[in-house]
Protein backbone atom coordinates (compact mmCIF):
# COMPACT_ATOMS: atom_id res chain seq x y z
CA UNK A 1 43.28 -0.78 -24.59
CA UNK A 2 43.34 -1.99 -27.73
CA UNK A 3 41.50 -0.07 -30.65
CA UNK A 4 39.62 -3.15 -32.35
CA UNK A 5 35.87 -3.15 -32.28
CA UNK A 6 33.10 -5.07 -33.52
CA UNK A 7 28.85 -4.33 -34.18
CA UNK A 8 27.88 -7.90 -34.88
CA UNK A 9 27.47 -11.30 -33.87
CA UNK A 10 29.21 -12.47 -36.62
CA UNK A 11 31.91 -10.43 -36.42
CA UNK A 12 32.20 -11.18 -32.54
CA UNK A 13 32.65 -14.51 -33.31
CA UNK A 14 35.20 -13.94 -35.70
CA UNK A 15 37.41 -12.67 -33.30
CA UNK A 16 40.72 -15.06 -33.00
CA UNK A 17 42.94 -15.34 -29.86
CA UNK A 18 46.42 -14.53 -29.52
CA UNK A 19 49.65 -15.09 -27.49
CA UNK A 20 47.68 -12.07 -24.90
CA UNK A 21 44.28 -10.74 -23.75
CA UNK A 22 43.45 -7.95 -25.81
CA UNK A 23 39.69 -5.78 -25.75
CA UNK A 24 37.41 -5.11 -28.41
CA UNK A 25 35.07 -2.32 -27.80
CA UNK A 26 30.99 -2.79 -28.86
CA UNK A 27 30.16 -0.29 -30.81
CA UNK A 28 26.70 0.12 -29.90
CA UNK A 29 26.87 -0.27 -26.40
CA UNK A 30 29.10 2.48 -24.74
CA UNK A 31 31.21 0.91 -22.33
CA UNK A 32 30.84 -2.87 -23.61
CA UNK A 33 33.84 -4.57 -24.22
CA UNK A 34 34.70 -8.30 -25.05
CA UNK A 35 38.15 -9.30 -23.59
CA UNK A 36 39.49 -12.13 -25.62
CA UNK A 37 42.24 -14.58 -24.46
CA UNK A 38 44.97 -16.53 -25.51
CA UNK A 39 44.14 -20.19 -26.47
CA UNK A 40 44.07 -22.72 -23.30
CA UNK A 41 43.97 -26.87 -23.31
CA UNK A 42 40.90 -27.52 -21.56
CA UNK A 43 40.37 -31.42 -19.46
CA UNK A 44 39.35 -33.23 -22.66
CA UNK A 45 42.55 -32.20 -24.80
CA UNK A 46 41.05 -29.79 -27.33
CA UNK A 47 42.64 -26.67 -27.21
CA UNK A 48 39.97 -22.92 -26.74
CA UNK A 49 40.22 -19.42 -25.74
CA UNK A 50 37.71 -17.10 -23.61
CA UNK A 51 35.45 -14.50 -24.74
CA UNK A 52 34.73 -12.12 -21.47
CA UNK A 53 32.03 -9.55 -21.59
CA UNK A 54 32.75 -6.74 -19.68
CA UNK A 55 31.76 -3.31 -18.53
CA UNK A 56 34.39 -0.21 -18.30
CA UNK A 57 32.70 1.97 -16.09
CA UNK A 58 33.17 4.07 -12.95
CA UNK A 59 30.81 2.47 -10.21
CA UNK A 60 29.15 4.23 -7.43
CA UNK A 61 31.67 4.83 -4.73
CA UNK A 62 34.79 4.34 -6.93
CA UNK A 63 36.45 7.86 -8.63
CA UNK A 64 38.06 5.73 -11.45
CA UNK A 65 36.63 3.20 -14.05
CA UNK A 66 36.81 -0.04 -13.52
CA UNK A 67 36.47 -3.09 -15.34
CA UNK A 68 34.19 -5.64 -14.08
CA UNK A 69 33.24 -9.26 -16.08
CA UNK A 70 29.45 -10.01 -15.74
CA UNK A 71 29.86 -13.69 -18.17
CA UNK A 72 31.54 -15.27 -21.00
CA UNK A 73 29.95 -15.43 -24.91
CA UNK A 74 27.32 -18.17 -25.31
CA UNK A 75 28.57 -20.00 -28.69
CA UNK A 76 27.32 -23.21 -29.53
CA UNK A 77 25.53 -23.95 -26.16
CA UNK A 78 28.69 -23.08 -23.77
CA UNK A 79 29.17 -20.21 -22.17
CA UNK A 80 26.46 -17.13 -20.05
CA UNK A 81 25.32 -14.67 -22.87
CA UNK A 82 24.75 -14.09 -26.12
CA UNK A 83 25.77 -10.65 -27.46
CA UNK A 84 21.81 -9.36 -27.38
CA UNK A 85 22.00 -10.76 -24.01
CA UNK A 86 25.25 -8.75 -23.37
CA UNK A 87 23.74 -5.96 -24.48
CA UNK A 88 20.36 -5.78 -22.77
CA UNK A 89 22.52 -6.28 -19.51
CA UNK A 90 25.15 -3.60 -19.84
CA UNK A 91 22.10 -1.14 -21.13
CA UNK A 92 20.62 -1.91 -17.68
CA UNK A 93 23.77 -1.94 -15.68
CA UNK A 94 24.66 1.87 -17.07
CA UNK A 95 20.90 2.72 -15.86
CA UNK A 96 21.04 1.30 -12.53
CA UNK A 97 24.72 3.23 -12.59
CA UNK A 98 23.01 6.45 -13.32
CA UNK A 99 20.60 6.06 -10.62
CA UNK A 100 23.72 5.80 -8.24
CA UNK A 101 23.01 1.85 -7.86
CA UNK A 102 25.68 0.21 -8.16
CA UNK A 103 24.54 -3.17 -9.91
CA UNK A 104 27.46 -5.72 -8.63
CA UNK A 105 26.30 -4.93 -5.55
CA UNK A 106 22.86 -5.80 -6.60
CA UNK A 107 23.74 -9.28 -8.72
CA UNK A 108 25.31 -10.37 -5.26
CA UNK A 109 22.09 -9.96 -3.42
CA UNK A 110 20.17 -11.65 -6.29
CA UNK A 111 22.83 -14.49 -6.36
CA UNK A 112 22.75 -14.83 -2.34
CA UNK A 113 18.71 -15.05 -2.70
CA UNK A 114 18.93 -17.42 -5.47
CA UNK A 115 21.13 -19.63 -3.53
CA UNK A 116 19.17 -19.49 -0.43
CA UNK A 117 16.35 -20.46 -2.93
CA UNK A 118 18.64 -23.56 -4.23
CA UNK A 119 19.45 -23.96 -0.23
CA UNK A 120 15.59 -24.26 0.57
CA UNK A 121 14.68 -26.44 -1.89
CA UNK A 122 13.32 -29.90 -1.02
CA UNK A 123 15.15 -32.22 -3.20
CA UNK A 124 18.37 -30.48 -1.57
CA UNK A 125 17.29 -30.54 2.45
CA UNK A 126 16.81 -33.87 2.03
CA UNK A 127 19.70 -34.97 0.91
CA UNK A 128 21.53 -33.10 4.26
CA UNK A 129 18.12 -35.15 6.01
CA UNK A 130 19.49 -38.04 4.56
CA UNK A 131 23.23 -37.79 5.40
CA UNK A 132 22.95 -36.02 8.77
CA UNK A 133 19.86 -37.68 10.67
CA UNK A 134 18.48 -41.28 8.56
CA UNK A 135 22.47 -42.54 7.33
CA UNK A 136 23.20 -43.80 11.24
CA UNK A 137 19.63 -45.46 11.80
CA UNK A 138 19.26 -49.40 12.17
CA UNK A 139 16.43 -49.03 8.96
CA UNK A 140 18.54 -46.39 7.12
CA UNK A 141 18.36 -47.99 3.78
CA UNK A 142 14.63 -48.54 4.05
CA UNK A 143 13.76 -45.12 5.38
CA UNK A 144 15.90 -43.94 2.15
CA UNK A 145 13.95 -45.60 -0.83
CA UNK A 146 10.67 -44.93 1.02
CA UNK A 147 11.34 -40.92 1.53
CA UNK A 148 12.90 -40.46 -2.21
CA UNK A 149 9.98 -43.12 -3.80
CA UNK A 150 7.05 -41.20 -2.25
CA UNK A 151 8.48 -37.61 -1.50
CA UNK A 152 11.34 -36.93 -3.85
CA UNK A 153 9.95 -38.23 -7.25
CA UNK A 154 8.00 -41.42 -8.70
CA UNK A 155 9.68 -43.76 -11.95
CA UNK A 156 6.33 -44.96 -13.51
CA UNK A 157 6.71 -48.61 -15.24
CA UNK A 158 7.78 -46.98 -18.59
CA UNK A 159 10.74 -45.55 -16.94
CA UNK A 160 9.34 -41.67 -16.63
CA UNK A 161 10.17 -39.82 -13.29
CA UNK A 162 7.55 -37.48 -12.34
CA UNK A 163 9.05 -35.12 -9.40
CA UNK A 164 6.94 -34.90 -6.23
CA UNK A 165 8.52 -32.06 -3.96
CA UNK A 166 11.99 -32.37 -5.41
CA UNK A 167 12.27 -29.29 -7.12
CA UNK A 168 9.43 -27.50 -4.21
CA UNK A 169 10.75 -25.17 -1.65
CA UNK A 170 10.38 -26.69 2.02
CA UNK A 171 8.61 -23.31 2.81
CA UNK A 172 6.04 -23.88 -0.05
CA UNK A 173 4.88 -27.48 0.93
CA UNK A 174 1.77 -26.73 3.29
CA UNK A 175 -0.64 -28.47 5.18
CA UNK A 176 -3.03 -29.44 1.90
CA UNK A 177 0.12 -30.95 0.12
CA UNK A 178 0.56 -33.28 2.96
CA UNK A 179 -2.73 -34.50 3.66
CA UNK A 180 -2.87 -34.62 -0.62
CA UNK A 181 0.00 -36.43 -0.86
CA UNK A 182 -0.54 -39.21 2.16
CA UNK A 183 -4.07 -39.38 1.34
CA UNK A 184 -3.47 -40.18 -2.10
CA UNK A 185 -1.08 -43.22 -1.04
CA UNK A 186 -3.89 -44.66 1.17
CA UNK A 187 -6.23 -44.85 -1.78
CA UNK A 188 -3.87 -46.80 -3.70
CA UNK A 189 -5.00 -48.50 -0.83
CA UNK A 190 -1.93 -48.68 0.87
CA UNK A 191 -3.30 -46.90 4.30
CA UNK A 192 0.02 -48.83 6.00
CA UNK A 193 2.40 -46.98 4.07
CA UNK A 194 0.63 -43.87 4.26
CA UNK A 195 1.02 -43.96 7.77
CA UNK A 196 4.91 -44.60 7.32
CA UNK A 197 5.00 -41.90 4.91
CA UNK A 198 3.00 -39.56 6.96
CA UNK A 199 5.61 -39.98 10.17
CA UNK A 200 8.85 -39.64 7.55
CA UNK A 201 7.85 -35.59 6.42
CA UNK A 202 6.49 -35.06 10.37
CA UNK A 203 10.46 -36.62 11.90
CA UNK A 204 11.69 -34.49 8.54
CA UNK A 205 10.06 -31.20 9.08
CA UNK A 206 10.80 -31.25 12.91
CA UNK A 207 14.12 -31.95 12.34
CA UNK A 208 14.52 -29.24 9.72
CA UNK A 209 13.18 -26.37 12.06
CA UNK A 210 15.56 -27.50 14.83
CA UNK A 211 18.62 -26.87 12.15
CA UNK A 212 17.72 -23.21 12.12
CA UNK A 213 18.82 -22.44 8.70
CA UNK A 214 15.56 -23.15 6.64
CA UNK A 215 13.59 -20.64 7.71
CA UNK A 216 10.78 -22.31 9.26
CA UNK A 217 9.26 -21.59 12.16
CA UNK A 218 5.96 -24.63 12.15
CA UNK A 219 5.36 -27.72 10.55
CA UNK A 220 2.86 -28.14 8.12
CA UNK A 221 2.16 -31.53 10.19
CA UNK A 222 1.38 -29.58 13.06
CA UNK A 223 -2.26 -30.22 13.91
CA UNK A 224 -2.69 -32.75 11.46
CA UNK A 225 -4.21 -35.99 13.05
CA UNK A 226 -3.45 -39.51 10.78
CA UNK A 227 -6.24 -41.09 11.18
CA UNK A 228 -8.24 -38.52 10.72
CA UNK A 229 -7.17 -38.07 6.98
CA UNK A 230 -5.69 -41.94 6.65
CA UNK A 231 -8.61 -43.47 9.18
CA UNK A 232 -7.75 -45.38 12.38
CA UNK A 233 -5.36 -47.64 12.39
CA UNK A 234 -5.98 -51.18 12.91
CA UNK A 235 -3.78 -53.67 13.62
CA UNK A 236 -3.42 -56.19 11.12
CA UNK A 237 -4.46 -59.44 12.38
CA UNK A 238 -3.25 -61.83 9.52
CA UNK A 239 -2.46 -65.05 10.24
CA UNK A 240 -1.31 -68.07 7.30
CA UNK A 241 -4.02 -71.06 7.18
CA UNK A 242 -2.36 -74.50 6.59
CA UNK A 243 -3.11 -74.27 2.78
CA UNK A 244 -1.59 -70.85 2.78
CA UNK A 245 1.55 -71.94 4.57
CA UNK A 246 1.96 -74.58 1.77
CA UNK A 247 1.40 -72.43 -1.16
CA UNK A 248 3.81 -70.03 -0.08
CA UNK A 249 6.84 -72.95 1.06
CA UNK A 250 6.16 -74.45 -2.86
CA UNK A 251 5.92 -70.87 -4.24
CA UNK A 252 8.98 -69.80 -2.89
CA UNK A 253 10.97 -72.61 -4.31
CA UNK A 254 9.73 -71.86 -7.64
CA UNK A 255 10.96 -68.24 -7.04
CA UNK A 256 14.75 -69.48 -6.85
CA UNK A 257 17.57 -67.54 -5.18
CA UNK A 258 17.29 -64.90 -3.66
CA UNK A 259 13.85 -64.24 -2.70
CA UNK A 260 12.65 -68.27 -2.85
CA UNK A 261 15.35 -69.06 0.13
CA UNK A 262 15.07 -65.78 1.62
CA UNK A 263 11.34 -65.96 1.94
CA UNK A 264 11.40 -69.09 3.50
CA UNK A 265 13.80 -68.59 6.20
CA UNK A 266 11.30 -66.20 7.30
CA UNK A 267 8.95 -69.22 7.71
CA UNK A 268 11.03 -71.16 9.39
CA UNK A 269 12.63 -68.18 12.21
CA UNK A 270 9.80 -65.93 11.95
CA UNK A 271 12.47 -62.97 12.22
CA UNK A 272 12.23 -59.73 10.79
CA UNK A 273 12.63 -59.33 6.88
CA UNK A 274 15.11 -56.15 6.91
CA UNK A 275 17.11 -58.66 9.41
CA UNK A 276 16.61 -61.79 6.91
CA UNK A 277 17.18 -59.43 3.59
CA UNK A 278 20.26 -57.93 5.47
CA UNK A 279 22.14 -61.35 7.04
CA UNK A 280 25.57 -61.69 6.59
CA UNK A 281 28.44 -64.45 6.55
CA UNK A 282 30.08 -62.60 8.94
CA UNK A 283 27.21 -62.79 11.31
CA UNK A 284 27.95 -66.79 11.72
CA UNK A 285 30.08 -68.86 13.49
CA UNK A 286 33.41 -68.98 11.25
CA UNK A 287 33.30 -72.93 11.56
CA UNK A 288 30.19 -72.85 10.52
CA UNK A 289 30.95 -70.82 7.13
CA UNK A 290 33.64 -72.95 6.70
CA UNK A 291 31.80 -75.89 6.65
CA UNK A 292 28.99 -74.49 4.05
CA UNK A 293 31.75 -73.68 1.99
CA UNK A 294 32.94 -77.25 1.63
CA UNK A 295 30.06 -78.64 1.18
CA UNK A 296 30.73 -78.99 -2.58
CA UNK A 297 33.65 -81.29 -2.10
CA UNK A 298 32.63 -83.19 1.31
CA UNK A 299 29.10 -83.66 0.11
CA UNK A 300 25.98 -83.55 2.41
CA UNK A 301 26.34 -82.08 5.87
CA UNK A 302 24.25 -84.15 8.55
CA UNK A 303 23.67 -81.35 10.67
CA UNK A 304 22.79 -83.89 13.28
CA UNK A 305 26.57 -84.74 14.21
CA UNK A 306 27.35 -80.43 14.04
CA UNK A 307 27.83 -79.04 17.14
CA UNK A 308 24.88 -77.27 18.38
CA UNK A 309 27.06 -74.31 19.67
CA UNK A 310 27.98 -73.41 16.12
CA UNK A 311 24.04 -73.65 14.99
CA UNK A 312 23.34 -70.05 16.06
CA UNK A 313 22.95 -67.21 13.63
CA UNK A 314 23.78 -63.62 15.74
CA UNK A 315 21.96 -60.84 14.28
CA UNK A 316 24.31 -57.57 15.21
CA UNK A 317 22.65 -54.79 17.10
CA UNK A 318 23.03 -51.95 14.69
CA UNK A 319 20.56 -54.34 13.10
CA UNK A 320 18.28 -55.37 15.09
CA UNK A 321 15.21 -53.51 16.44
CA UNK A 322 16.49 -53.18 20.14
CA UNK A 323 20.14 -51.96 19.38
CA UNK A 324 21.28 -55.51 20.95
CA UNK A 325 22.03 -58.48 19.34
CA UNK A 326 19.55 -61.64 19.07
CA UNK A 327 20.45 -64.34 18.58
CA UNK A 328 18.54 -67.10 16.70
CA UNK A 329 19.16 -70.65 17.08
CA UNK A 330 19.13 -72.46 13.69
CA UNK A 331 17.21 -75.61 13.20
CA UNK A 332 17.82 -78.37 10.52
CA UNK A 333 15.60 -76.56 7.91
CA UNK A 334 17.30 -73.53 8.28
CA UNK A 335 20.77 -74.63 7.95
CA UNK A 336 19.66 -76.32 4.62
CA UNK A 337 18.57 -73.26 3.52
CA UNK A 338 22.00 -71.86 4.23
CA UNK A 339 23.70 -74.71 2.63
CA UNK A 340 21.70 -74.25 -0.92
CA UNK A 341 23.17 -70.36 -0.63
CA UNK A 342 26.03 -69.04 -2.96
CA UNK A 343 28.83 -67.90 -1.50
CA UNK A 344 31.28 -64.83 -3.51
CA UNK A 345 34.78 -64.40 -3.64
CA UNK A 346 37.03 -62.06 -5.80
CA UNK A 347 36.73 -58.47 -6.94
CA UNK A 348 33.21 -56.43 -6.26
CA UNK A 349 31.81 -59.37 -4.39
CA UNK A 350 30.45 -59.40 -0.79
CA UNK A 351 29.06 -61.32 1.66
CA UNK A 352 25.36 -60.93 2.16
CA UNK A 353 23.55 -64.05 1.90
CA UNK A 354 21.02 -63.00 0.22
CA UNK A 355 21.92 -60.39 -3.18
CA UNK A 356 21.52 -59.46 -6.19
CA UNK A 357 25.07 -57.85 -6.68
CA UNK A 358 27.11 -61.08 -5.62
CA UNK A 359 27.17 -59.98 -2.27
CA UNK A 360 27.87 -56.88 -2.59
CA UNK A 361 24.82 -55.09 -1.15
CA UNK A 362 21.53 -57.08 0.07
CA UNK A 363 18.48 -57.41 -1.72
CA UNK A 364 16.28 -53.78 -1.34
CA UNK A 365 13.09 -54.32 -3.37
CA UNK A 366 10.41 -56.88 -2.50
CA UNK A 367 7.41 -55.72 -4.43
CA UNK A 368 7.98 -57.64 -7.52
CA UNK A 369 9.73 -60.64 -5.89
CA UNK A 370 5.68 -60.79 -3.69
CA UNK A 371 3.66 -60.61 -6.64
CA UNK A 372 5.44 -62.93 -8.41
CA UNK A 373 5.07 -64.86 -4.92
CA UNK A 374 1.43 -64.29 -4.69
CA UNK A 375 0.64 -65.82 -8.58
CA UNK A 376 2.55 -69.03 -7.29
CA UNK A 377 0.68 -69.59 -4.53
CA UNK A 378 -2.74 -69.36 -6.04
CA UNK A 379 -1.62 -71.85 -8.56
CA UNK A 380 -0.26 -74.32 -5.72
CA UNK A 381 -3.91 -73.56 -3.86
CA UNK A 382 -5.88 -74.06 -6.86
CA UNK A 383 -4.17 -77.10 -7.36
CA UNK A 384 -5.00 -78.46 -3.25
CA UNK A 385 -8.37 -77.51 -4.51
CA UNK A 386 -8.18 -79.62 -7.75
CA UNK A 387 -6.78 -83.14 -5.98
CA UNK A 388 -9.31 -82.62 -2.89
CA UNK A 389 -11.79 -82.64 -5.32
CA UNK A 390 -13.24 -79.25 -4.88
CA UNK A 391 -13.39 -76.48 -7.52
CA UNK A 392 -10.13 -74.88 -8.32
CA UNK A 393 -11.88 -71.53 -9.40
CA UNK A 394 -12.78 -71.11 -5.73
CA UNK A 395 -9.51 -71.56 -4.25
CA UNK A 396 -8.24 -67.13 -3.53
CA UNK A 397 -5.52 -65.78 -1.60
CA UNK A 398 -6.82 -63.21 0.84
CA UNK A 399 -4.39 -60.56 0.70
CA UNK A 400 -1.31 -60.23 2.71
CA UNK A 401 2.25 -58.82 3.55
CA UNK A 402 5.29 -60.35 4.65
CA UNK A 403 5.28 -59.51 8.30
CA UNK A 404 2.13 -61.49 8.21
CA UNK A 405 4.65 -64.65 7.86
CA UNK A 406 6.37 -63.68 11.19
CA UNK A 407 2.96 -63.06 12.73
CA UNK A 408 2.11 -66.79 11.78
CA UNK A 409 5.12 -68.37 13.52
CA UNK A 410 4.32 -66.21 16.44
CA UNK A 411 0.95 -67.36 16.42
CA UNK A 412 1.92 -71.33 15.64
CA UNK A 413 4.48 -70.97 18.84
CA UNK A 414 1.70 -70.48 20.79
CA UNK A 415 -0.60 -72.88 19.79
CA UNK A 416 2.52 -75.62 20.29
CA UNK A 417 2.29 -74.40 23.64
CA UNK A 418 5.93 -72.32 24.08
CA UNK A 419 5.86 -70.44 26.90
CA UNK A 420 4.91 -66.46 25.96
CA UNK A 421 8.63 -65.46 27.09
CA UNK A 422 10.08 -67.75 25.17
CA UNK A 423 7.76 -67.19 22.01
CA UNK A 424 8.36 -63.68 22.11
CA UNK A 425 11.93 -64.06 22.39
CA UNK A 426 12.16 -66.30 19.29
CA UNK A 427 10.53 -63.29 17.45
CA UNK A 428 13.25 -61.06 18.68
CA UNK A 429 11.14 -59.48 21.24
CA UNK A 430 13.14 -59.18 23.80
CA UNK A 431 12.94 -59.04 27.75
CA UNK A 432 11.45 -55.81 29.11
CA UNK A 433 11.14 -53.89 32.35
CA UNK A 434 12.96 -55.52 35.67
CA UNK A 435 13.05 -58.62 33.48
CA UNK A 436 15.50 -57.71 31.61
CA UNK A 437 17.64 -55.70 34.21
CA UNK A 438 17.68 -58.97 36.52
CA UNK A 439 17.06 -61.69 34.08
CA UNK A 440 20.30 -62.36 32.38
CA UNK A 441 19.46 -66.23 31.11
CA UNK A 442 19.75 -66.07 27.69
CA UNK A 443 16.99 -68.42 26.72
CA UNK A 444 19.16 -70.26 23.73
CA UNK A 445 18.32 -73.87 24.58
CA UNK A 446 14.50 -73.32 25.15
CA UNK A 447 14.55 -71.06 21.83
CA UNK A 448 15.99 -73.74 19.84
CA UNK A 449 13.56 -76.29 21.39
CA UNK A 450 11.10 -74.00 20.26
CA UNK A 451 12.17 -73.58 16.55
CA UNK A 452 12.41 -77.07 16.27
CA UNK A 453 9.33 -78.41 17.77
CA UNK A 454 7.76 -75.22 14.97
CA UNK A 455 10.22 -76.91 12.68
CA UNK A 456 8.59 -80.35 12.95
CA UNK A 457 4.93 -78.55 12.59
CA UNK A 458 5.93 -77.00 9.08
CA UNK A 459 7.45 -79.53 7.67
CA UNK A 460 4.55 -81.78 8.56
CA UNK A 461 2.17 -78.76 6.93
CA UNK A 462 4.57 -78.37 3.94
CA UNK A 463 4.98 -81.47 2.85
CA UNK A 464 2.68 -84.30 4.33
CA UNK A 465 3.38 -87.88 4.56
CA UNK A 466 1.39 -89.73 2.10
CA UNK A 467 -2.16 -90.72 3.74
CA UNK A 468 -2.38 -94.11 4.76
CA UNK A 469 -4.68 -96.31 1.86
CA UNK A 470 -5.84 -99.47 2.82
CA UNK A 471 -6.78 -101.75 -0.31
CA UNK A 472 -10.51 -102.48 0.16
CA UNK A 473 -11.55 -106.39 -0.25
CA UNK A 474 -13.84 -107.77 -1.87
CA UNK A 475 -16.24 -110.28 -0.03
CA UNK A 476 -15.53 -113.80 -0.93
């Protein structure tokens, strides 16, 4: 061992490195050395050299000393320990030592508890949640933003992120922080959302206590009754008047792409929105595509002289609600809506029809996109106030979602008089029981008689023919 030593900080961090390790002894810690190595090019380019603390000792069960490293010298922000650090460690080390403890063996217990700690921690679980039991679902994407928005933390408008369990231990969250936290998202009042968030920590705590490995035994869900701390749930009964159904055709054109088109292919299929937001080229007949791709050049399609066969959008079952595909025949208004549509090609690009990433991935937020939705619409029905003649200040927009759009169609089908199978197959709802065991018609033509004769009924709510005026004479 080499006979250099130092007392101070300074002089420890005078210490230079050379072509070798070599040890410098504290002198006011017996045992305390600093092992200093030779210089090393670390991933950046710039060259540095390693500072070990280390304690020469003989350790309970061992009948020579040996050298163990506990961390390197903290200098400028890198590194474990400062030399008071150093210090106040070794001292304690050389005590536990004398008490015939040997202290690695007691830093490995403290590390394994500290990483079971990191292990049980919520921000971490659910990332394993995430990747092990939510990645393979039909609403994976959905289920994703919703748990890390309301569970993991909260970005505020100003861009601050206030954590919500992310940094809490799963075996710390109890009963109260459930019922505080869902209760608290029902107020905002968003009692819908509550409930979603409510059955997202009950799936994610069961399916933690089946893993074994989190030490949990019980739920902090278990005995907990929705609507007795959300209140019973009623089904939303929403249905678009003919006003409303205007107002929201003429808002959504005034939104532009992606949301105006998106949100009015809703209107016109009355499908799902995850299955609208997450349509793909891929999921239409290649001839089709082809065809909306040279539109440019050819000019206007008349969709008339297309072959109905090719007029069908297929909506794959790993998205679709039933895990089988639907299929949804697609009506003049619809394929207009396609051929306005941009389509991507080149490096990055994608091809979801409806994106802000050139295809790339599909549209995931719609919260802005409906309130800037819901300020169009009470213009456009302030302004059907204004030319009827009544006041404009009275004309409000009762509050709704966008499922409440598929609701409407379903309710409109109905009052065209579509058969209920058929209706609720045009929805996606598909055959159930013996039905669908020994009734293998598929229902296309009547479907697409269906969408059209709805077709006909927007367009004629949407944008009326001009009312008939009759000049008035005067009597002779």
């Amino acid at each position: 061992m080499d006979k250099r030593t130092f007392r101070t900080d300074r002089e420890l961090k005078a210490l230079k490195p050379s072509d070798h390790w070599y040890d410098v002894k504290d002198e006011q810690i017996r045992n305390l050395i600093v092992r200093v190595g030779p210089i090393r090019r670390t991933r950046n380019g710039k060259e540095d050299f390693r500072r070990t603390f280390c304690l020469v000792t003989r350790f309970p069960g061992s009948k020579n000393p040996t050298r163990h490293a506990f961390g390197e010298y903290m200098e400028n922000g890198k590194g474990d320990l400062t030399l008071e650090e150093a210090r106040e460690k070794a001292a304690e080390w050389r005590r536990q030592i004398r008490a015939g403890i040997d202290p690695r063996a007691t830093e490995r217990r403290e590390k394994q508890v500290a990483e079971r700690q990191r292990d049980l921690i919520f921000g971490n679980v659910i990332e394993e949640y995430l990747r092990r039991h939510v990645k393979a679902q039909r609403r994976a994407a959905q289920v994703e933003r919703e748990i890390r928005r309301e569970l993991v933390e909260q970005t505020e408008k100003n861009g601050k992120v206030t954590p919500i369990w992310r940094d809490k231990p799963i075996t710390e969250i109890s009963r109260a922080d459930v019922v505080a936290l869902v209760q608290k998202i029902a107020d905002r009042p968003a009692p819908y959302q509550a409930r979603n968030v409510y059955g997202h920590v009950q799936t994610f705590f069961n399916w933690a206590i089946e893993q074994g490995r989190y030490s949990l035994e019980t739920s902090p869900c278990d005995r907990l009754k929705p609507a007795r701390i959300i209140g019973e749930k009623k089904p939303r009964q929403r249905v678009l008047n003919d006003d409303e159904l205007m107002a929201f055709w003429r808002a959504a054109g005034r939104l532009g792409y992606p949301y105006g088109p998106l949100f009015r292919l809703l209107a016109i299929t009355g499908q799902r929105k995850s299955e609208v937001a997450g349509a793909r080229w891929i999921e239409f007949h290649p001839d089709l595509v082809q065809m909306l791709r040279k539109k440019m050049s050819d000019g206007a399609i008349d969709w008339a002289k297309v072959d109905k066969a090719l007029k069908v959008w297929t909506v794959p079952p790993e998205r679709f609600k039933s895990d089988a595909a639907n299929l949804v025949p697609l009506t003049d208004d619809a394929l207009a809506v396609l051929e306005a549509l941009p389509h991507y090609s080149g490096k990055n690009t994608g091809d979801h029809l409806f994106s802000t990433t050139m295809g790339a991935k599909p549209v995931n937020g719609f919260s802005k996109a409906k309130g800037r939705l819901d300020k169009f619409m009470v213009r456009t029905m302030k302004a059907i106030a204004r030319k009827r003649g009544d006041d404009p200040h009275r004309a409000k927009l009762t509050d709704f979602v966008l499922h409440d759009v598929r609701r409407t169609v379903r309710t409109r089908l109905s009052s065209l008089r579509i058969s209920e199978r058929v209706a609720e197959m045009v929805i996606g709802h598909g055959k159930k029981g013996l039905v669908r065991v020994y009734d293998q018609h598929a229902f296309t033509d009547e479907m697409r008689e269906a969408l059209e004769a709805w077709a006909v009924r927007l367009r004629s709510i949407v944008d009326p023919a001009p009312a008939q005026v009759l000049p008035i004479r005067r009597p002779l």
